[in-house]
PDB file of N, CA and C in Angstrom:
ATOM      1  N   UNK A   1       0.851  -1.164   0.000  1.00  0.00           N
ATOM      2  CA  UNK A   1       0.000   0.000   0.000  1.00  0.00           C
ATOM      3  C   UNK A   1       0.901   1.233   0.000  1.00  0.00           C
ATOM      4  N   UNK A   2       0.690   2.340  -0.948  1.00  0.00           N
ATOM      5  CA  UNK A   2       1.852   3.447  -0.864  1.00  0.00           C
ATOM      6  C   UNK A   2       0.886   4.448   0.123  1.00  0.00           C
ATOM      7  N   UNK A   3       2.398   5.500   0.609  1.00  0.00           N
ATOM      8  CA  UNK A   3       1.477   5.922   2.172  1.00  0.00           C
ATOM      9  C   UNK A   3       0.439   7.192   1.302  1.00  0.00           C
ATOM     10  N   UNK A   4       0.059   7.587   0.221  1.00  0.00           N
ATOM     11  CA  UNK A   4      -1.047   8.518   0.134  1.00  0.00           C
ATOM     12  C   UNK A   4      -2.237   7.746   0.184  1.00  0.00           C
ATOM     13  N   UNK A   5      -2.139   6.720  -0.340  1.00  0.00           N
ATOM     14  CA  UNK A   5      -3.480   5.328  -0.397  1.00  0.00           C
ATOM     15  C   UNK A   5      -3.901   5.057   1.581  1.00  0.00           C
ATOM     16  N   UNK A   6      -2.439   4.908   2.138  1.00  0.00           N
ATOM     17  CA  UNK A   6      -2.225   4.982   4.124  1.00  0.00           C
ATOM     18  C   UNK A   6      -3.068   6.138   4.674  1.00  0.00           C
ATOM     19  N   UNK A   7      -2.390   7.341   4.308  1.00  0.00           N
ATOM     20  CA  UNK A   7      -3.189   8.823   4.329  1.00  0.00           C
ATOM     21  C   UNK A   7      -4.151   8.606   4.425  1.00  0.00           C
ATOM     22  N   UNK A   8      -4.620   8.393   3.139  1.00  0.00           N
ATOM     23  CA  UNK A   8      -6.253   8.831   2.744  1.00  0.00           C
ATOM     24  C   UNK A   8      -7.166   7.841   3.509  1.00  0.00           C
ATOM     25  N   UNK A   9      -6.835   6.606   3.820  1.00  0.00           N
ATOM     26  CA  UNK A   9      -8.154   5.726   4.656  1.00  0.00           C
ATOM     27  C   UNK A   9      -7.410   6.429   6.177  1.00  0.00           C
ATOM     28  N   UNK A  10      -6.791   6.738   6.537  1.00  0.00           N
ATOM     29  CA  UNK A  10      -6.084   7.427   8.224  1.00  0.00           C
ATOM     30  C   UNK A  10      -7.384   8.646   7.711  1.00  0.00           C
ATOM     31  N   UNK A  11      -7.306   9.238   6.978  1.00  0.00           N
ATOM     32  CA  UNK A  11      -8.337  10.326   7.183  1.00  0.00           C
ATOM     33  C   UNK A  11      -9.240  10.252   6.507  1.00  0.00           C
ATOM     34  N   UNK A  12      -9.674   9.440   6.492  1.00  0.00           N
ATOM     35  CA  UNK A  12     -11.121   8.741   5.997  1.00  0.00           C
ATOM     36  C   UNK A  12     -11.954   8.034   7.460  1.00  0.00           C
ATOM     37  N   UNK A  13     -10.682   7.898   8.231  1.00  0.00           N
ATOM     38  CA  UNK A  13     -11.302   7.002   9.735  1.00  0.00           C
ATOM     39  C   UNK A  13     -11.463   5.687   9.561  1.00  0.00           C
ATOM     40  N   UNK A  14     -11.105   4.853   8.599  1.00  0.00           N
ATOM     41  CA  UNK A  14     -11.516   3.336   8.169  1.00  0.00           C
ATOM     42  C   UNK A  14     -10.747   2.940   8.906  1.00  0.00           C
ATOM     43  N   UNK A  15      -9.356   3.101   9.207  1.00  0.00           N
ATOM     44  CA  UNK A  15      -8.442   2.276  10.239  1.00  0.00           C
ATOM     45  C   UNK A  15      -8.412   2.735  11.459  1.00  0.00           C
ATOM     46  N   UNK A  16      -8.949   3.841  12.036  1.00  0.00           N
ATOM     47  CA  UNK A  16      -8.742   4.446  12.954  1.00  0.00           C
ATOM     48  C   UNK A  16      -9.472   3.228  14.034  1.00  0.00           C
ATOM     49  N   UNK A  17      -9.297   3.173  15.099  1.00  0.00           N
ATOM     50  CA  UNK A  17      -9.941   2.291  16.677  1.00  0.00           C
ATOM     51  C   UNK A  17      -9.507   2.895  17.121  1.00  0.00           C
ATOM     52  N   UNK A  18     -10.983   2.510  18.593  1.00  0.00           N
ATOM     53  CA  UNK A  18     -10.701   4.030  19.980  1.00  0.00           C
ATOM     54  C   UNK A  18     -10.605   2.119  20.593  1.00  0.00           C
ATOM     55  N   UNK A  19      -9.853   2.362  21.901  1.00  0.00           N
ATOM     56  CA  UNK A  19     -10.349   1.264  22.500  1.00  0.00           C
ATOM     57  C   UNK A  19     -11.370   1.539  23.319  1.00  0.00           C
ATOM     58  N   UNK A  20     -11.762   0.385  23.916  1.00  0.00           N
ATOM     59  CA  UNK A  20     -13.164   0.226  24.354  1.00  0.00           C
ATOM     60  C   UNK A  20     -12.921   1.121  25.688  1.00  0.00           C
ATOM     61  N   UNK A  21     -14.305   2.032  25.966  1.00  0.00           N
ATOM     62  CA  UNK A  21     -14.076   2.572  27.266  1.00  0.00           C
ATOM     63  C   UNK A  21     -13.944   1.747  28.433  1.00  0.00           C
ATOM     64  N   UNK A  22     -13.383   2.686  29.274  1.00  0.00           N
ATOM     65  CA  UNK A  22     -13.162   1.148  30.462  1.00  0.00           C
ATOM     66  C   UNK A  22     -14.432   1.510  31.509  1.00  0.00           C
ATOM     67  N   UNK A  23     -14.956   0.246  32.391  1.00  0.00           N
ATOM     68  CA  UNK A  23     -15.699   0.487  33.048  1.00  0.00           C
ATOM     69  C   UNK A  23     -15.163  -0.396  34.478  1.00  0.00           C
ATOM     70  N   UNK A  24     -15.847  -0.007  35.577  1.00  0.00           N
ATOM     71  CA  UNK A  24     -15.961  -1.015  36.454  1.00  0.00           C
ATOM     72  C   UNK A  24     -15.861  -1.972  36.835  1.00  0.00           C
ATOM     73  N   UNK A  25     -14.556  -2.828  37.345  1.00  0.00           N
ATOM     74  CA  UNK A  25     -14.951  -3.825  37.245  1.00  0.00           C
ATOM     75  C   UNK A  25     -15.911  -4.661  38.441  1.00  0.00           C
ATOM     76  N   UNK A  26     -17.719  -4.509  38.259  1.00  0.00           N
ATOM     77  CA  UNK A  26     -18.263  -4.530  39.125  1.00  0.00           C
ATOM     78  C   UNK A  26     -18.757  -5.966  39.641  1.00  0.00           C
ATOM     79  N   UNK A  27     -18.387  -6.870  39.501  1.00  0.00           N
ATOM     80  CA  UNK A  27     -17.904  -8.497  40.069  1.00  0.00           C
ATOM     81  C   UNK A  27     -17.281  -8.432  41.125  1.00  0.00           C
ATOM     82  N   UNK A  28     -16.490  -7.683  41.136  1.00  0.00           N
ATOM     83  CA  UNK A  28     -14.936  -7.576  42.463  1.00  0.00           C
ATOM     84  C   UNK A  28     -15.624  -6.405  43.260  1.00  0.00           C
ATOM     85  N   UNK A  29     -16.332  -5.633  42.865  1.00  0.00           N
ATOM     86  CA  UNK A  29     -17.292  -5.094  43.950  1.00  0.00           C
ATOM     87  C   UNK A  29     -17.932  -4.784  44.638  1.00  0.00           C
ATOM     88  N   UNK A  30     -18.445  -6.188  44.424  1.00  0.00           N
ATOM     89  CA  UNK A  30     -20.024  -6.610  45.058  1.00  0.00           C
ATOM     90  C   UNK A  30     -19.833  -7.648  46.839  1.00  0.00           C
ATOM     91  N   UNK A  31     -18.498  -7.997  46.887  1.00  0.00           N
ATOM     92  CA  UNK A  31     -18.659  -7.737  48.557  1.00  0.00           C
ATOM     93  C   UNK A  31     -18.624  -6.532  49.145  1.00  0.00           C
ATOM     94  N   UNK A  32     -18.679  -5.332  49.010  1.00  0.00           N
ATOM     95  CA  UNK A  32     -18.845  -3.888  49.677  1.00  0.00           C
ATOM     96  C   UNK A  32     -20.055  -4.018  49.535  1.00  0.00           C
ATOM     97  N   UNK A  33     -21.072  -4.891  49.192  1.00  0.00           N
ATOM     98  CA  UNK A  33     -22.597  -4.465  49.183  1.00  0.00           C
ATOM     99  C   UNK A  33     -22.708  -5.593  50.510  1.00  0.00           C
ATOM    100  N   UNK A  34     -22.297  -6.728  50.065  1.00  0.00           N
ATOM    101  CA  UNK A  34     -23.130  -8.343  51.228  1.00  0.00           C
ATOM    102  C   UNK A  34     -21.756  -7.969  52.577  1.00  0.00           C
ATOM    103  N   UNK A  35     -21.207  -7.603  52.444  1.00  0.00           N
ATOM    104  CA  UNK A  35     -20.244  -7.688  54.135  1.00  0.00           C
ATOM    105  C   UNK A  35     -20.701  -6.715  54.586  1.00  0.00           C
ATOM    106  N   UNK A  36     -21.526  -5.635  54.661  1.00  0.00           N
ATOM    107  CA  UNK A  36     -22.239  -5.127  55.912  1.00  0.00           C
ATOM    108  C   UNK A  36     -23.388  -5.286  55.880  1.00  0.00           C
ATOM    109  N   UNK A  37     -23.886  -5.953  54.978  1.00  0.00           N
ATOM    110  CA  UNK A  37     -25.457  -6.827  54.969  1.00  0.00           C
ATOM    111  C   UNK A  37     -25.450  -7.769  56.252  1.00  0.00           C
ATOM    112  N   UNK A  38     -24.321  -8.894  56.430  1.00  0.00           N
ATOM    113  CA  UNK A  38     -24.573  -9.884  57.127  1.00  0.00           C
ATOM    114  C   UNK A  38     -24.467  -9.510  58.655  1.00  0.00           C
ATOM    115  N   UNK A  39     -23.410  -8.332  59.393  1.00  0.00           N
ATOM    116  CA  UNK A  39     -23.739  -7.871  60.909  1.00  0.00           C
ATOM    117  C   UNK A  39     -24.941  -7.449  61.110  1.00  0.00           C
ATOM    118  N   UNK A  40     -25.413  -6.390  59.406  1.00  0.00           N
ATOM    119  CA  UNK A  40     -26.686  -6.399  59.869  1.00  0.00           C
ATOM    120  C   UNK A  40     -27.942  -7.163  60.400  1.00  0.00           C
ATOM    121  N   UNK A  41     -28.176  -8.078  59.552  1.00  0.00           N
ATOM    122  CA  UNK A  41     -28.818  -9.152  59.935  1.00  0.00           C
ATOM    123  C   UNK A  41     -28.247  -9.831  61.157  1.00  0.00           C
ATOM    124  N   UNK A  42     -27.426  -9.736  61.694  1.00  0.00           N
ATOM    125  CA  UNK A  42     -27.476 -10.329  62.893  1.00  0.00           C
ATOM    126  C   UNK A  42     -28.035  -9.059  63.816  1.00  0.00           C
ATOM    127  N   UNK A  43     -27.880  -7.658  64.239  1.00  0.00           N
ATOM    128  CA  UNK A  43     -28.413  -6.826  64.527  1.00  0.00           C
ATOM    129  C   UNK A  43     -29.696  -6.467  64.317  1.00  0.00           C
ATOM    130  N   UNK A  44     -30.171  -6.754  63.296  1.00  0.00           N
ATOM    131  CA  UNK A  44     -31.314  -6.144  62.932  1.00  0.00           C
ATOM    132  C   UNK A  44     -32.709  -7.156  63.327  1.00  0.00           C
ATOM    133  N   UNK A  45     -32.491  -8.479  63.175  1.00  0.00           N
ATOM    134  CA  UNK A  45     -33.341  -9.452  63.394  1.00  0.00           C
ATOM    135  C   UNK A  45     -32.775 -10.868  64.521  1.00  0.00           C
ATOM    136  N   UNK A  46     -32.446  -9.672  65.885  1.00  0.00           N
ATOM    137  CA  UNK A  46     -31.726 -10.558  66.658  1.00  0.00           C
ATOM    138  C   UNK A  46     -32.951 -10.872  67.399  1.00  0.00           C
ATOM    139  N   UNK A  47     -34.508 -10.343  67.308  1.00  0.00           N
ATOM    140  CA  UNK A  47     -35.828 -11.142  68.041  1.00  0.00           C
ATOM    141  C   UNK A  47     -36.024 -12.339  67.371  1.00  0.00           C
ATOM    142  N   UNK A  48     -35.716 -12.230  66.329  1.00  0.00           N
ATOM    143  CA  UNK A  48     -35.891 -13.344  65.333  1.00  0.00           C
ATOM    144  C   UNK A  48     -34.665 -14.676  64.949  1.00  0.00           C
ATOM    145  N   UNK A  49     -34.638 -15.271  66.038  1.00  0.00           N
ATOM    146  CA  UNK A  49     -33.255 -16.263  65.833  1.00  0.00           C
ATOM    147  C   UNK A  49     -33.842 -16.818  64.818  1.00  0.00           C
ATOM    148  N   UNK A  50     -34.968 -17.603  64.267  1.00  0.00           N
ATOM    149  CA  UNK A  50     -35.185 -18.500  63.046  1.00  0.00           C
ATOM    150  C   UNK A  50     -34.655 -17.800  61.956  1.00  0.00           C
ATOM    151  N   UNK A  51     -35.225 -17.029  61.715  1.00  0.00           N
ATOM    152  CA  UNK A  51     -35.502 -16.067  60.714  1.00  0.00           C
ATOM    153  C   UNK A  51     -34.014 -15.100  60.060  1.00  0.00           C
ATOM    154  N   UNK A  52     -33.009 -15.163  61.538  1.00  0.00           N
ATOM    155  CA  UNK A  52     -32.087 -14.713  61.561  1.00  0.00           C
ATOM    156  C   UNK A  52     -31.064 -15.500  60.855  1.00  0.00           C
ATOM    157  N   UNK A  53     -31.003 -16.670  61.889  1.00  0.00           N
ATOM    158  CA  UNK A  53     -30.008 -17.691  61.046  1.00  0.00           C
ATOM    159  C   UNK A  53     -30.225 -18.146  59.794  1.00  0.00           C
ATOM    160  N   UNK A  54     -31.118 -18.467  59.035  1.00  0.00           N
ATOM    161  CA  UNK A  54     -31.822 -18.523  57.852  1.00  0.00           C
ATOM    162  C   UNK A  54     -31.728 -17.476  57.302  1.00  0.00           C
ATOM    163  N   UNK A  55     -31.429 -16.463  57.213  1.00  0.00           N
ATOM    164  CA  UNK A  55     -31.195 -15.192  56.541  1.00  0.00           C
ATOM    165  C   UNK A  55     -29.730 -14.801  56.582  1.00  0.00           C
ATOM    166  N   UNK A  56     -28.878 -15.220  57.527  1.00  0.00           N
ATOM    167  CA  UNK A  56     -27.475 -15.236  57.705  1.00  0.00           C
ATOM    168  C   UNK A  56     -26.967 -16.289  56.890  1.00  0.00           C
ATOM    169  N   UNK A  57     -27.070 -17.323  56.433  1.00  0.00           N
ATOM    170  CA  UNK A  57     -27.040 -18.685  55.752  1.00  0.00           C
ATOM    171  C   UNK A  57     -27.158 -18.550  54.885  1.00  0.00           C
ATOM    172  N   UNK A  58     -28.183 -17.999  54.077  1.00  0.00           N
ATOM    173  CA  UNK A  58     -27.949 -17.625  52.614  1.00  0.00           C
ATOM    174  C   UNK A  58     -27.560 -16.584  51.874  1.00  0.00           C
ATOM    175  N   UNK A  59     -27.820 -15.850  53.005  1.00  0.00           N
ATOM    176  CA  UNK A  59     -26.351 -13.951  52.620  1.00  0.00           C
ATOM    177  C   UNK A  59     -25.175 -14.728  52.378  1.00  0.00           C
ATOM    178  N   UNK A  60     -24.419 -15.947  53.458  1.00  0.00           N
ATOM    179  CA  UNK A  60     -23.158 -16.298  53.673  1.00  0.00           C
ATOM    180  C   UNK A  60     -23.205 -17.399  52.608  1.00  0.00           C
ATOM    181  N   UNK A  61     -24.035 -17.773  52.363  1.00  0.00           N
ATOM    182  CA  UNK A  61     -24.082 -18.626  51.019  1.00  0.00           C
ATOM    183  C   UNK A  61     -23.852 -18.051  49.828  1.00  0.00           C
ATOM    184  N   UNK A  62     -24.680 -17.306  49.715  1.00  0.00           N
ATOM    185  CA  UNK A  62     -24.594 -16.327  47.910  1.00  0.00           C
ATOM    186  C   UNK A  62     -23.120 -15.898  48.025  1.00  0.00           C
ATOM    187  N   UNK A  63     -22.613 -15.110  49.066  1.00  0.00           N
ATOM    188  CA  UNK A  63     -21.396 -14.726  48.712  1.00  0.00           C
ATOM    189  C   UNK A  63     -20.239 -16.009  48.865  1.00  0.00           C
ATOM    190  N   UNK A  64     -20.533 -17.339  49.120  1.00  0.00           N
ATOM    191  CA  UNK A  64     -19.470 -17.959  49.267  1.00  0.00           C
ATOM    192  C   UNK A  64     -19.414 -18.689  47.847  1.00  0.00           C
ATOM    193  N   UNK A  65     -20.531 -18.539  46.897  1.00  0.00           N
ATOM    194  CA  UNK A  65     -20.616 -18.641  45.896  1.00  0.00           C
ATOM    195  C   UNK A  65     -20.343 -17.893  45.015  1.00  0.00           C
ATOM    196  N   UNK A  66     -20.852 -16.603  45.349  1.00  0.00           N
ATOM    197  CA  UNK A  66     -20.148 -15.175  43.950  1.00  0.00           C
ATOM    198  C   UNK A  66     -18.560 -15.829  44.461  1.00  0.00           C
ATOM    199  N   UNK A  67     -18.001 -15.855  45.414  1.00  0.00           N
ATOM    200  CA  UNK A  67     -16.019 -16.394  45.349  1.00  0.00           C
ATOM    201  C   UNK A  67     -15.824 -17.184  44.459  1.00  0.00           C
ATOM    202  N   UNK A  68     -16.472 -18.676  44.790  1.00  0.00           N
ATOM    203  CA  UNK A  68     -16.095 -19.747  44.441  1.00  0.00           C
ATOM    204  C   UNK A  68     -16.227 -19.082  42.443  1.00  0.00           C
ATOM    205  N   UNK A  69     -17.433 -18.286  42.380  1.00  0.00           N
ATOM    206  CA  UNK A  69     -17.255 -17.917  40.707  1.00  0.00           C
ATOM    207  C   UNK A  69     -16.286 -17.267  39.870  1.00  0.00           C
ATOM    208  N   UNK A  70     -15.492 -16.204  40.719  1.00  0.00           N
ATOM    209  CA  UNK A  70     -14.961 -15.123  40.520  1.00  0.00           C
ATOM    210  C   UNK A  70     -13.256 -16.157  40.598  1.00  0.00           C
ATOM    211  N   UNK A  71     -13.378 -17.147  41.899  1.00  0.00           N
ATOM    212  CA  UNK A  71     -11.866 -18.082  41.864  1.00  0.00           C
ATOM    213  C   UNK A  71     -11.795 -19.066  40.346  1.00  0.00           C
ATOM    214  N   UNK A  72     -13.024 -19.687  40.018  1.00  0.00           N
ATOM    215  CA  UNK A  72     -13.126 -20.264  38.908  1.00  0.00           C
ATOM    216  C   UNK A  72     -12.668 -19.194  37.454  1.00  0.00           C
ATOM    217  N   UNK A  73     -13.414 -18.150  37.864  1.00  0.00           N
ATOM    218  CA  UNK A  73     -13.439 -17.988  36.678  1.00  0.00           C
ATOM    219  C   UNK A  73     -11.822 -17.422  35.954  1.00  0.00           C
ATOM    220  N   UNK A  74     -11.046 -16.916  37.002  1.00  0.00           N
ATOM    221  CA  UNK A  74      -9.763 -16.391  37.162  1.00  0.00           C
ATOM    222  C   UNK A  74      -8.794 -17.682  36.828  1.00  0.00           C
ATOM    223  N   UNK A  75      -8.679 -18.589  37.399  1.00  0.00           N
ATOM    224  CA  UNK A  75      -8.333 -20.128  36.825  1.00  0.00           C
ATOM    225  C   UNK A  75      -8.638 -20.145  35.723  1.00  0.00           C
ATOM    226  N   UNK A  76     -10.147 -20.125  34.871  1.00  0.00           N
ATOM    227  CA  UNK A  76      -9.970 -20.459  33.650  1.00  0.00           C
ATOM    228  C   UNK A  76      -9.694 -19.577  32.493  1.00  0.00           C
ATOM    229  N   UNK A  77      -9.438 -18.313  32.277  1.00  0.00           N
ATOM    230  CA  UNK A  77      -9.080 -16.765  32.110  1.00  0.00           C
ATOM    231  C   UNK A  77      -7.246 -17.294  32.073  1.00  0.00           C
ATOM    232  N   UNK A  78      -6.574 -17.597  33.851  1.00  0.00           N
ATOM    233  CA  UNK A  78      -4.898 -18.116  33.256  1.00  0.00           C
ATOM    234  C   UNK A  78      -4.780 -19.446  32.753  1.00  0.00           C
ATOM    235  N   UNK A  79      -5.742 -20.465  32.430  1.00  0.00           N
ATOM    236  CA  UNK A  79      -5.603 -21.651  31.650  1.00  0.00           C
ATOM    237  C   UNK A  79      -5.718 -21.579  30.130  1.00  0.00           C
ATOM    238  N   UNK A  80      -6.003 -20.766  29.770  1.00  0.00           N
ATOM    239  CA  UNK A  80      -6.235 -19.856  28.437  1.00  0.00           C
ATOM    240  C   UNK A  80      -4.954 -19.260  27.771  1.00  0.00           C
TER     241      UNK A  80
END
């Protein structure tokens, strides 16, 4: 390709790429939402032991699961 043919698509914009904007990475930020969820619930519904522990159990569940996703998924991301 001779560079006026280079030129002309450079200012034409045909080759030009922006990279992608960056955003959040909001996976890795979602224990700042459930780790002061779970004292709460022990505070908040301490009349309520059933209701409490059963509500502590699956706060401590979901997030022991968003890990286990976020450890997987990082493993298969460096197996790649």
């Amino acid at each position: 390709m001779s560079s006026s043919a280079a030129r002309k698509e450079f200012e034409s914009g045909e080759q030009l790429q922006r990279p992608p904007p960056r955003q959040a990475p909001f996976k890795f930020l979602v224990p700042l939402v459930y780790a002061p969820i779970l004292p709460l619930i022990r505070i908040g519904l301490r009349k309520q032991p059933v209701l409490r522990d059963r509500a502590f159990t699956i706060v401590l569940g979901a997030a022991l699961l968003h890990g286990g996703y976020l450890v997987a998924d990082l493993y298969d991301v460096e197996s790649k």
